[in-house]
C-alpha atoms as a PDB file:
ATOM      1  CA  UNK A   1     -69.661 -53.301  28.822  1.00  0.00           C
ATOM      2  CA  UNK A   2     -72.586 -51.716  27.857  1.00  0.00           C
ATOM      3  CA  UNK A   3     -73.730 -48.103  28.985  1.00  0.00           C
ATOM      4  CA  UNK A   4     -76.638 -48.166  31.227  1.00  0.00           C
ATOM      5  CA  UNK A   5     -79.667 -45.658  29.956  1.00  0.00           C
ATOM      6  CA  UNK A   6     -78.821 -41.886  30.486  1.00  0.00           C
ATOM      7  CA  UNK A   7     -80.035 -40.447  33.807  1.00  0.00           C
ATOM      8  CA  UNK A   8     -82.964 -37.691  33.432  1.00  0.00           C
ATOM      9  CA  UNK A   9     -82.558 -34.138  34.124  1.00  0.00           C
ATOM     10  CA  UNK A  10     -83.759 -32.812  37.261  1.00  0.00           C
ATOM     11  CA  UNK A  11     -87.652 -32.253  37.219  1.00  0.00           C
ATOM     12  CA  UNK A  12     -87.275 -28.647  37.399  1.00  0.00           C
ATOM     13  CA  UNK A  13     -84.508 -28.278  34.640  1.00  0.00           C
ATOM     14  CA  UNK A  14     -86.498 -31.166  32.350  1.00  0.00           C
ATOM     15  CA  UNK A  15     -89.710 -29.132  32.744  1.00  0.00           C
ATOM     16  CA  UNK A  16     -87.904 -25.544  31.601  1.00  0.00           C
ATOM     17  CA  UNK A  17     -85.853 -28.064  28.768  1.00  0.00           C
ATOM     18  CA  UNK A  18     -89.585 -29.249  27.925  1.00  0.00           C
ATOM     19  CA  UNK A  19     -90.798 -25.760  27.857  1.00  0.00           C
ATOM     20  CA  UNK A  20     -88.176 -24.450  25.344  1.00  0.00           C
ATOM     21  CA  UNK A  21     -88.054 -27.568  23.139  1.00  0.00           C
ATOM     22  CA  UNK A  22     -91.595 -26.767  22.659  1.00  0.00           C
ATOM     23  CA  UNK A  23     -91.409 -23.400  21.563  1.00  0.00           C
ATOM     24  CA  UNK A  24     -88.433 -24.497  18.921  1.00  0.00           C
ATOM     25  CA  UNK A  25     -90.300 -27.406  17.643  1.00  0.00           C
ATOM     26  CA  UNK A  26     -93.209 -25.141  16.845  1.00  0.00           C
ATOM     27  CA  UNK A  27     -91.021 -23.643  14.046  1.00  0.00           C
ATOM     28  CA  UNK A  28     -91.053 -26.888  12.288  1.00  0.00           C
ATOM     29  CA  UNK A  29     -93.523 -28.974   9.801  1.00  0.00           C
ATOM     30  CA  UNK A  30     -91.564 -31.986  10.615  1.00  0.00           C
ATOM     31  CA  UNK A  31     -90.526 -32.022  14.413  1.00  0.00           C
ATOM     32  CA  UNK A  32     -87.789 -34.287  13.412  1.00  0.00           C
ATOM     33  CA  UNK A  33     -86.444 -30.962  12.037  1.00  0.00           C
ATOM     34  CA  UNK A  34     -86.080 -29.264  15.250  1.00  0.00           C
ATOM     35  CA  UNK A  35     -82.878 -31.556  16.376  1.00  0.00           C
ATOM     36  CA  UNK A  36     -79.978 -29.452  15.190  1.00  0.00           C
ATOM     37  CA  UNK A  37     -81.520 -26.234  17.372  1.00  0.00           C
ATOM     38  CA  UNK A  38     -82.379 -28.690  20.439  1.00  0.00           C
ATOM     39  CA  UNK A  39     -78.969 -30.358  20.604  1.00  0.00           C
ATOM     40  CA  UNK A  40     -77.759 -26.771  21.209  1.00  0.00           C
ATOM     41  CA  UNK A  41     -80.107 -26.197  23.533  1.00  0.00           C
ATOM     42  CA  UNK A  42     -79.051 -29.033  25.775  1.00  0.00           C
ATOM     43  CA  UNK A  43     -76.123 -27.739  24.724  1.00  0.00           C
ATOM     44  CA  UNK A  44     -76.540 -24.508  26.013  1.00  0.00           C
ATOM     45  CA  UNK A  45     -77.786 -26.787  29.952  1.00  0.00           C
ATOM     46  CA  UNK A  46     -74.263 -28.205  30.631  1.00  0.00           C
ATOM     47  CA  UNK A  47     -71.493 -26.702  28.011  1.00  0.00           C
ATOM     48  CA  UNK A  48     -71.895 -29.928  26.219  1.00  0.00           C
ATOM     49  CA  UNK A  49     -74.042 -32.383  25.033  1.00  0.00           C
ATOM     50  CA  UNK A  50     -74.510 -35.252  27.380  1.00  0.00           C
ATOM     51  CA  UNK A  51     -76.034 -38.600  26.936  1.00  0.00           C
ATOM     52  CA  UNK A  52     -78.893 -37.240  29.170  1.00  0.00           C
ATOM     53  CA  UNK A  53     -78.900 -34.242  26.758  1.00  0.00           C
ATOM     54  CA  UNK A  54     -79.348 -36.819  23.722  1.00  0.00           C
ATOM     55  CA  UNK A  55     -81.709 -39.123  25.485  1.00  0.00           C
ATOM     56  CA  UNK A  56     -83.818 -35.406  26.157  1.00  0.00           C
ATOM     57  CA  UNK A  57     -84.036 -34.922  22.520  1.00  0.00           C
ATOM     58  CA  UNK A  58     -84.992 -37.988  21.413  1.00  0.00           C
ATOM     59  CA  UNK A  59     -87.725 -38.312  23.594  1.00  0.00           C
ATOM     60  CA  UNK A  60     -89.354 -35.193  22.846  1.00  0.00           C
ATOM     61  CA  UNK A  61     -88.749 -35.882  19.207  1.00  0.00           C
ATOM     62  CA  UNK A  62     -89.913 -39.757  19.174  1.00  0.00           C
ATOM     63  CA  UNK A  63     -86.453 -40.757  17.718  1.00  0.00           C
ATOM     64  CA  UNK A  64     -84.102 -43.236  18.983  1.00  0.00           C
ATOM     65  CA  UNK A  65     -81.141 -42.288  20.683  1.00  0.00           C
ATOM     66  CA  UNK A  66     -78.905 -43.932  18.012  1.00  0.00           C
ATOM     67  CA  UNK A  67     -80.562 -41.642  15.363  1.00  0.00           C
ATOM     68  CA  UNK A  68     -79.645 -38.403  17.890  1.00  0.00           C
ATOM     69  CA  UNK A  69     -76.468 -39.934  18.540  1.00  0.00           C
ATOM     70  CA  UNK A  70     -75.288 -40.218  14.806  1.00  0.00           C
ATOM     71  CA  UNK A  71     -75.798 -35.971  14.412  1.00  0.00           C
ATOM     72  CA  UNK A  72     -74.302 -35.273  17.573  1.00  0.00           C
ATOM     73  CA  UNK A  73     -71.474 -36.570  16.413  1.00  0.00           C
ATOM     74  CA  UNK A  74     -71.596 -35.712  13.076  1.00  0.00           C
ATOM     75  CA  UNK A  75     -71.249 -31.682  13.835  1.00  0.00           C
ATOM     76  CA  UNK A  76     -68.251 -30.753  15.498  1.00  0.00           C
ATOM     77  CA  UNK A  77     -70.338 -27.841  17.178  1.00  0.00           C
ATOM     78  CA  UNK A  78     -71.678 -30.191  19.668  1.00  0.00           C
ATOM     79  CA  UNK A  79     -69.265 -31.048  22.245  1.00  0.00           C
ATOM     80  CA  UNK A  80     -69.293 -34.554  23.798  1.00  0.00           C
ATOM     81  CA  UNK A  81     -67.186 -33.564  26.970  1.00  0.00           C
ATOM     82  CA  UNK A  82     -67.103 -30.557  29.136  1.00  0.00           C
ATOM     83  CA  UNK A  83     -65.557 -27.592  27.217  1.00  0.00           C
ATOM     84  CA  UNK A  84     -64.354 -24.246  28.907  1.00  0.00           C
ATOM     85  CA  UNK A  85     -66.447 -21.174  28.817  1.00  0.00           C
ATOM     86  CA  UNK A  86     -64.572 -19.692  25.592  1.00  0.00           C
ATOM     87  CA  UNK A  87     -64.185 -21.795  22.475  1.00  0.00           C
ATOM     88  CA  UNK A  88     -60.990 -20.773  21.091  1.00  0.00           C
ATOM     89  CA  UNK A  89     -60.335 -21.766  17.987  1.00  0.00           C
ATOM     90  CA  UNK A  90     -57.536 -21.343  16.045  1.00  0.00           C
ATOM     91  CA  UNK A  91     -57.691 -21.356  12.083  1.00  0.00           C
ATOM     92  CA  UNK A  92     -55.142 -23.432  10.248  1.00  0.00           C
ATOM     93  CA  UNK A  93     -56.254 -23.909   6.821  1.00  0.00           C
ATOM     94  CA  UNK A  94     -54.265 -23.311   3.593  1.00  0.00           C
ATOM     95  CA  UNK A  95     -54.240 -19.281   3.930  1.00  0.00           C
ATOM     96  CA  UNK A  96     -54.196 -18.829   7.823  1.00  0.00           C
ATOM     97  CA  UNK A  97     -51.677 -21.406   8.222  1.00  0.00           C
ATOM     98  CA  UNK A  98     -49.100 -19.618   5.802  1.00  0.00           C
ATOM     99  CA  UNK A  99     -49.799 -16.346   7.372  1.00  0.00           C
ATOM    100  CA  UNK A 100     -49.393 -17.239  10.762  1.00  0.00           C
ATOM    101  CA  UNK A 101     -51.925 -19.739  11.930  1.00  0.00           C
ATOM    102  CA  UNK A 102     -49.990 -22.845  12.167  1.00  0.00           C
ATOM    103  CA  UNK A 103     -47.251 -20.544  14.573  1.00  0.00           C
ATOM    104  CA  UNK A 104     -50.470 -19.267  17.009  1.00  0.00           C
ATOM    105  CA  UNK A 105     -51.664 -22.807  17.575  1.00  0.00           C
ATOM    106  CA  UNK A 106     -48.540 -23.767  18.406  1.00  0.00           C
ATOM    107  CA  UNK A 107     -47.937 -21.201  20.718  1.00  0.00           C
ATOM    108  CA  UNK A 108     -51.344 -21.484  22.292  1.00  0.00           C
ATOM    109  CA  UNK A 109     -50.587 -25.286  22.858  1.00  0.00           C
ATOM    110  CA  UNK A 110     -47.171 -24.354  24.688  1.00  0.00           C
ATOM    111  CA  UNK A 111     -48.465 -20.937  26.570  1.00  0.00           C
ATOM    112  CA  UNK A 112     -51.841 -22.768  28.033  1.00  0.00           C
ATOM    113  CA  UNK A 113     -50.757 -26.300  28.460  1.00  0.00           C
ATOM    114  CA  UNK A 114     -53.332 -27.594  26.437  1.00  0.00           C
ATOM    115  CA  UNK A 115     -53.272 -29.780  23.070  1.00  0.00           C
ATOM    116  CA  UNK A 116     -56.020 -29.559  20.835  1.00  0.00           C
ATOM    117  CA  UNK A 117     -59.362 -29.732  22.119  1.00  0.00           C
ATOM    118  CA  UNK A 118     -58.012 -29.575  25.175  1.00  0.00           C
ATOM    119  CA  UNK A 119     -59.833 -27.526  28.252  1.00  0.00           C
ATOM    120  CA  UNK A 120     -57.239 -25.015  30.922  1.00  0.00           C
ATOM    121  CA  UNK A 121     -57.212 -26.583  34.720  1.00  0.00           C
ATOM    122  CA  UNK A 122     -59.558 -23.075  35.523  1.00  0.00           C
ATOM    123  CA  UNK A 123     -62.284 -24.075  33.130  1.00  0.00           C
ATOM    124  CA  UNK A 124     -61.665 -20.953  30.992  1.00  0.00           C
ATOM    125  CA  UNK A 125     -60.113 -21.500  27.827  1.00  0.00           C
ATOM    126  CA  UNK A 126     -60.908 -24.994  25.287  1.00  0.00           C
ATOM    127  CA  UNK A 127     -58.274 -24.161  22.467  1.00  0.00           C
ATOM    128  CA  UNK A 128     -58.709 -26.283  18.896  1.00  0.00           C
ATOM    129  CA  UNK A 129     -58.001 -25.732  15.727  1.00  0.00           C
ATOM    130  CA  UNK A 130     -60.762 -24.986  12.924  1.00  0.00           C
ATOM    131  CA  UNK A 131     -60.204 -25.860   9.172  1.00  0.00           C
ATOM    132  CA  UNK A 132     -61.419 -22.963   7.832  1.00  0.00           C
ATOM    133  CA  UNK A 133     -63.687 -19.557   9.554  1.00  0.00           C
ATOM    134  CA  UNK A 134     -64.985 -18.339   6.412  1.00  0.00           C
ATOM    135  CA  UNK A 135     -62.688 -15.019   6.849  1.00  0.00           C
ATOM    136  CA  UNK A 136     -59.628 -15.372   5.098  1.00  0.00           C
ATOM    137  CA  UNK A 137     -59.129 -11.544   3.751  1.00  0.00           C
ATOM    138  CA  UNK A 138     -58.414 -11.205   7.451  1.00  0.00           C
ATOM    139  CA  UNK A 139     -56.262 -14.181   8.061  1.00  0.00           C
ATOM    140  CA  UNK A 140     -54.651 -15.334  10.263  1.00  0.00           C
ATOM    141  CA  UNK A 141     -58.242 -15.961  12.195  1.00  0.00           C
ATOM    142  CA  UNK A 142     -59.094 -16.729  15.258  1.00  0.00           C
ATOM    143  CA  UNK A 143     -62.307 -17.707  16.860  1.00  0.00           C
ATOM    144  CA  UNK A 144     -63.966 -17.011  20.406  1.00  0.00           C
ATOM    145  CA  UNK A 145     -67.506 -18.850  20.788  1.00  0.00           C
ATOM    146  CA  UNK A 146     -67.340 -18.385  16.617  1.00  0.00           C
ATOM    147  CA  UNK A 147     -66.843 -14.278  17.267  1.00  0.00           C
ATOM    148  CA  UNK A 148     -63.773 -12.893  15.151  1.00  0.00           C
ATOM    149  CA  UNK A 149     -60.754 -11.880  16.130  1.00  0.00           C
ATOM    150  CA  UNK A 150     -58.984 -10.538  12.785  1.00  0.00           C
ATOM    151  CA  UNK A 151     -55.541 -10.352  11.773  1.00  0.00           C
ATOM    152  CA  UNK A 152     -53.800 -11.994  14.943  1.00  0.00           C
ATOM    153  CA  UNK A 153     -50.373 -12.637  15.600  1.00  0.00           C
ATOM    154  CA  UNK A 154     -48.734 -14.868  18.363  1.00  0.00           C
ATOM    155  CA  UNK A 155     -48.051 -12.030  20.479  1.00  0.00           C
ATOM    156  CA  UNK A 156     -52.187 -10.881  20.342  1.00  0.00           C
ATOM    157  CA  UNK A 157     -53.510 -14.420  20.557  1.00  0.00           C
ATOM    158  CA  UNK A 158     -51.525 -14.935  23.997  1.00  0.00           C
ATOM    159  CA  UNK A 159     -52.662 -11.510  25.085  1.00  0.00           C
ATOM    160  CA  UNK A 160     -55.803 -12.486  24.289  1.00  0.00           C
ATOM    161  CA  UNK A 161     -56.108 -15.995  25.988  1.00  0.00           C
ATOM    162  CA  UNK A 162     -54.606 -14.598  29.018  1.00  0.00           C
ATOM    163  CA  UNK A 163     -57.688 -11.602  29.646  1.00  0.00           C
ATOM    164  CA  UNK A 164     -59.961 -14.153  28.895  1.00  0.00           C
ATOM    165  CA  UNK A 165     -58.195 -16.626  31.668  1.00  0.00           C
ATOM    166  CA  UNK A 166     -58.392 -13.406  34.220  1.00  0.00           C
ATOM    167  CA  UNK A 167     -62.195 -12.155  33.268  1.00  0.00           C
ATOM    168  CA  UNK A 168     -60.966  -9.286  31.813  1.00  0.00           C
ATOM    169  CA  UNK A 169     -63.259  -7.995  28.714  1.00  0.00           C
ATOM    170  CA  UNK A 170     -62.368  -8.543  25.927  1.00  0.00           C
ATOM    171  CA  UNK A 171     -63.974  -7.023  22.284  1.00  0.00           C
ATOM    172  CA  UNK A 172     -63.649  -8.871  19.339  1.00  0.00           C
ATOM    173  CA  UNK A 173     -62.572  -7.258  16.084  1.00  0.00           C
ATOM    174  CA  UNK A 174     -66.259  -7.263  14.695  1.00  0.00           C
ATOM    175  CA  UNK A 175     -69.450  -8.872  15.507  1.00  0.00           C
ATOM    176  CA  UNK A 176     -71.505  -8.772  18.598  1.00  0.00           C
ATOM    177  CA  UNK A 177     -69.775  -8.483  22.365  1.00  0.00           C
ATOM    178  CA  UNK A 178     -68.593 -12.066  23.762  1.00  0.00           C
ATOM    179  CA  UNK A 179     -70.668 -14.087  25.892  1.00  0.00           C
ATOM    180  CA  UNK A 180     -70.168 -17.275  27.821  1.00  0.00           C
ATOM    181  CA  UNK A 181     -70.464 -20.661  25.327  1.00  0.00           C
ATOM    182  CA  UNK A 182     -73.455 -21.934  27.192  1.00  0.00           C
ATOM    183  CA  UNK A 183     -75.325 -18.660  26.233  1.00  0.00           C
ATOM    184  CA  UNK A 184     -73.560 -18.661  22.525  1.00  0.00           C
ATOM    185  CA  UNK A 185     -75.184 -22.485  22.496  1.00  0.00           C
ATOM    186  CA  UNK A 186     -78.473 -20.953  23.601  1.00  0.00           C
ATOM    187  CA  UNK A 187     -78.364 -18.077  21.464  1.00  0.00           C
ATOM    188  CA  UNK A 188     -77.981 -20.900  18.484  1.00  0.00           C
ATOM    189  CA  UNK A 189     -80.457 -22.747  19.264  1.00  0.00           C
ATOM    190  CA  UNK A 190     -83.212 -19.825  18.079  1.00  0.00           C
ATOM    191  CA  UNK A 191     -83.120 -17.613  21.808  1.00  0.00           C
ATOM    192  CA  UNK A 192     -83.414 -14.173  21.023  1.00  0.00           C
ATOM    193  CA  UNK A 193     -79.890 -12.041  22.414  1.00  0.00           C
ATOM    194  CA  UNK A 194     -81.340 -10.720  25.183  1.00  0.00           C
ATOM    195  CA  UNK A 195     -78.277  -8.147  26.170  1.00  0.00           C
ATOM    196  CA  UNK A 196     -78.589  -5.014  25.851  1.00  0.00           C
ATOM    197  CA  UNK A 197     -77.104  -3.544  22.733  1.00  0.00           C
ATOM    198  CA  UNK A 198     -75.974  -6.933  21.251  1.00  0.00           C
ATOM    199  CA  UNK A 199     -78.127  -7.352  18.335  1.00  0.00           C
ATOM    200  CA  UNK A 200     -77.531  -4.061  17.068  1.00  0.00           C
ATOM    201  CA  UNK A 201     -73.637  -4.532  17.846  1.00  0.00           C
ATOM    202  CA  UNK A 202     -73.550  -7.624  15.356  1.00  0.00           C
ATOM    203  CA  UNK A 203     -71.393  -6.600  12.231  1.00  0.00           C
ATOM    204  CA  UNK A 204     -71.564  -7.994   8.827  1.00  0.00           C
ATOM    205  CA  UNK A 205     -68.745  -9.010   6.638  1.00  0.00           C
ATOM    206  CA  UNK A 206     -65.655  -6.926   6.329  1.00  0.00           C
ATOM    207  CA  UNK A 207     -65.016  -4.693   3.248  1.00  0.00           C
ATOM    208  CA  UNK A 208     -62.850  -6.732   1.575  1.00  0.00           C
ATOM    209  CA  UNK A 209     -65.232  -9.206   2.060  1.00  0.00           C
ATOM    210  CA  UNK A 210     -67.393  -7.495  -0.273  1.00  0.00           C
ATOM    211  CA  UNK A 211     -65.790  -6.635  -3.021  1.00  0.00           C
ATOM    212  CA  UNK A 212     -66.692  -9.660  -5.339  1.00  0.00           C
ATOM    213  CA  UNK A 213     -70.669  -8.727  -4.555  1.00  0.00           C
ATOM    214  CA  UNK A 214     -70.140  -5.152  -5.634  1.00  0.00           C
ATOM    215  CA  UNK A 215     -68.479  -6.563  -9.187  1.00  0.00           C
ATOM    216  CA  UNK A 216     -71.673  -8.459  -9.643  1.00  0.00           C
ATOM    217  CA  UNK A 217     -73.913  -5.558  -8.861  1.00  0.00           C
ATOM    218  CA  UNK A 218     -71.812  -3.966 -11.718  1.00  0.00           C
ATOM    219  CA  UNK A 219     -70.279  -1.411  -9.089  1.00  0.00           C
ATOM    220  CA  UNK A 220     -66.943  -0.341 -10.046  1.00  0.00           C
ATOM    221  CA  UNK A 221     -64.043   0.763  -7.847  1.00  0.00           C
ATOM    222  CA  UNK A 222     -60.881   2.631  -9.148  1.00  0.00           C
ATOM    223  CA  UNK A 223     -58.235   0.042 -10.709  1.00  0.00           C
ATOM    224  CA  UNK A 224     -55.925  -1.167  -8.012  1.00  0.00           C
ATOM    225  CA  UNK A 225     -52.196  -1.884  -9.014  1.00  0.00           C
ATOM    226  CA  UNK A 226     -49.969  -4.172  -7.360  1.00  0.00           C
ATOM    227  CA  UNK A 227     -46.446  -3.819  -7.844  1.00  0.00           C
ATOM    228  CA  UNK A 228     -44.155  -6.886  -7.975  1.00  0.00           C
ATOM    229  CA  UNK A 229     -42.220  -7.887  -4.818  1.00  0.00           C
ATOM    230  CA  UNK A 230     -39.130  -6.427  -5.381  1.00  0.00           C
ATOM    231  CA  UNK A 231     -39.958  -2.338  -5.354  1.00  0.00           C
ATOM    232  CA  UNK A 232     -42.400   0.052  -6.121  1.00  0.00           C
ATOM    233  CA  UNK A 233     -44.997   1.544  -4.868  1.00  0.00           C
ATOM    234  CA  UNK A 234     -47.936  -0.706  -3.137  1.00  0.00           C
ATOM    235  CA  UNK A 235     -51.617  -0.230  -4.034  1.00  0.00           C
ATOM    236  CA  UNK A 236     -51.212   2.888  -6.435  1.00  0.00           C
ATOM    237  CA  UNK A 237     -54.328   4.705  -7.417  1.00  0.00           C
ATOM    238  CA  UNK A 238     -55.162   4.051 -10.794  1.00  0.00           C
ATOM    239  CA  UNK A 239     -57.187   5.635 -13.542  1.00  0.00           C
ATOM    240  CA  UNK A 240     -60.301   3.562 -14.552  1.00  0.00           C
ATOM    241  CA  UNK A 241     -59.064   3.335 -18.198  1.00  0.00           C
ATOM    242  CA  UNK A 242     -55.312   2.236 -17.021  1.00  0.00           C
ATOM    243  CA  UNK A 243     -54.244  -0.999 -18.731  1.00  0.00           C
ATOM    244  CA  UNK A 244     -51.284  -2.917 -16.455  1.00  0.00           C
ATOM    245  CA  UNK A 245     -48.360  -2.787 -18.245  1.00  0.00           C
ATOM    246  CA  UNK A 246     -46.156  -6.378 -18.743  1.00  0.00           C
ATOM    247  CA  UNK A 247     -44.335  -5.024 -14.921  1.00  0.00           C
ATOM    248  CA  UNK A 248     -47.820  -4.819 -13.676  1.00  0.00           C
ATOM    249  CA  UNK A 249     -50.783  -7.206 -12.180  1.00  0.00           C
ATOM    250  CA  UNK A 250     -54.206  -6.628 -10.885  1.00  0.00           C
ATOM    251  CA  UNK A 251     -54.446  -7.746  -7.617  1.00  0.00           C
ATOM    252  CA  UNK A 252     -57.029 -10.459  -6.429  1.00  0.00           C
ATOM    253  CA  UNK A 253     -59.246  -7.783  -5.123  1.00  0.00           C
ATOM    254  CA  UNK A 254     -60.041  -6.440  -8.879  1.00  0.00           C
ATOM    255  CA  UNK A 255     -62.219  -7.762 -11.662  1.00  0.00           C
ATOM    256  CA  UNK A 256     -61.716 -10.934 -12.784  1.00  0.00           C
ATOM    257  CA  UNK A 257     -59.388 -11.439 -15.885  1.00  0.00           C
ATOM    258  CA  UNK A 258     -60.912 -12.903 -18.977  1.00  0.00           C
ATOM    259  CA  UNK A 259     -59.311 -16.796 -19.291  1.00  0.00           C
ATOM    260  CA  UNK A 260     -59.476 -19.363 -21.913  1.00  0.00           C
ATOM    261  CA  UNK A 261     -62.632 -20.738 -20.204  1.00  0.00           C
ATOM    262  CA  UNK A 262     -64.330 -17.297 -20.112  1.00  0.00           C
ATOM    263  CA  UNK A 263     -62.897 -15.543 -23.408  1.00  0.00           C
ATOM    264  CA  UNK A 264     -65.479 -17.145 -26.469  1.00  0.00           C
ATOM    265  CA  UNK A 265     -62.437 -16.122 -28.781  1.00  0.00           C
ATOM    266  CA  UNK A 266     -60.418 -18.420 -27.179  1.00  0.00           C
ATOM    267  CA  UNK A 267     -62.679 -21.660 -25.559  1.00  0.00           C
ATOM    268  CA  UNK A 268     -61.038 -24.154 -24.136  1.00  0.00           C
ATOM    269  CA  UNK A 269     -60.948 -27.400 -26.006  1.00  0.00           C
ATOM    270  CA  UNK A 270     -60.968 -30.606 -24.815  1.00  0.00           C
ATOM    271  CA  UNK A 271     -57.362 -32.107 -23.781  1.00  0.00           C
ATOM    272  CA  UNK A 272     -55.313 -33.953 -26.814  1.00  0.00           C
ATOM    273  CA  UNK A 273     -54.064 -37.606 -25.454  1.00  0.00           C
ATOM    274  CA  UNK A 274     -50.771 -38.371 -25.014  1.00  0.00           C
ATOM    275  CA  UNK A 275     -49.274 -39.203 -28.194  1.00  0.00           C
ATOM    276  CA  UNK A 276     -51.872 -37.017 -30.847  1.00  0.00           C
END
């Protein structure tokens, strides 16, 4: 059957809604540009976005609901049913999964009852799994209302669902202190941080995160040596001059060997067909 139209927001919360939509629509040429920061505003009003939520932003907008409707969904920021107060999610692409990822979620599943995208009985905890959270040097990842918890193993992802589950606090490994997802949805949306110490508490990428930006500024680090799996010494200082020996190979983390496609003495040429 068809829905019936969305019900309106209170007349107090529509006029505060109306009040900050105004302010972030401001920051736009074209209003219509405004919708990804509103829908986490309305967001931010009830933990997910609601059809009343949608109907809010089209109105103020002068879209239809269908064209609100077809972003909402399209973002998998925007939740269409109520979510817990922590969005933990669990990394399971290629280079989390291998080192550990795949094993968390499926503890996580087991220890909270939950499957994916699933919300605890006590409203805490919404566990899913993420494709990738742009942090791999640290994997296995995972993600509380998108703040990073580095490095985790079973044991410290159960750990840490649990203090979340009893309100204890809980710091991530970098990045600013947690707060609840309505005020990580309002904090999206363009709201300033308004705790105190937050903003200057938000960290930036991790060193190893860096390391390809200080090649291109033409910074160079001491040559770092990684010895083959099966002895040796691990991550032996080098001198700058030191050429790897046959036994030897630079590690990811160190400048980029010349290949085929970047040596002009050696170009790659186009592929012979089967048969010439």
């Amino acid at each position: 059957m068809p829905q019936l139209p969305a019900p309106d927001y209170p007349d107090d919360v529509r006029a505060r809604l109306e009040r900050d939509a105004a302010e972030v629509i401001a920051r736009y040429p074209d209003s219509r540009s405004a919708l990804l920061p509103l829908l986490h505003l309305v967001q931010s009003e009830e933990g997910h976005v609601t059809r009343t939520g949608m109907r809010f932003c089209a109105e103020v907008l002068g879209l239809t609901t269908a064209e609100v409707t077809a972003v909402a969904t399209f973002y998998t920021m925007y939740r269409r049913r109520p979510s817990g107060d922590y969005q933990v999610g669990v990394c399971t692409n290629t280079l989390c999964a291998v080192m550990g990822g795949d094993a968390i979620f499926e503890a996580l599943q087991d220890h909270l009852g939950v499957g994916n995208g699933e919300t605890t009985d006590d409203g805490k905890v919404t566990l899913e799994h993420i494709e990738c959270n742009a942090a791999c040097d640290f994997a296995p990842v995972v993600m509380v209302n998108w703040e990073f918890f580095d490095n985790q193993t079973v044991d410290s992802a159960k750990r840490l669902v649990d203090d979340l589950r009893a309100g204890a606090q809980v710091e991530p490994t970098r990045g600013a202190p947690l707060c609840t997802f309505k005020e990580t949805a309002r904090i999206l949306a363009g709201f300033p941080d308004e705790r105190p110490g937050a903003v200057e508490a938000s960290g930036g990428a991790g060193p190893a995160s860096l390391v390809g930006l200080r090649l291109a500024k033409g910074e160079t680090a001491t040559a770092r040596v990684v010895h083959p799996r099966d002895g040796g010494p691990h991550d032996e200082p080098q001198d700058a001059a030191h050429e790897p020996s046959p036994g030897e190979h630079l590690s990811s983390h160190d400048a980029p060997q010349e290949t085929s496609a970047s040596d002009p003495a050696h170009p790659a040429g186009p592929t012979a067909e089967e048969g010439e």
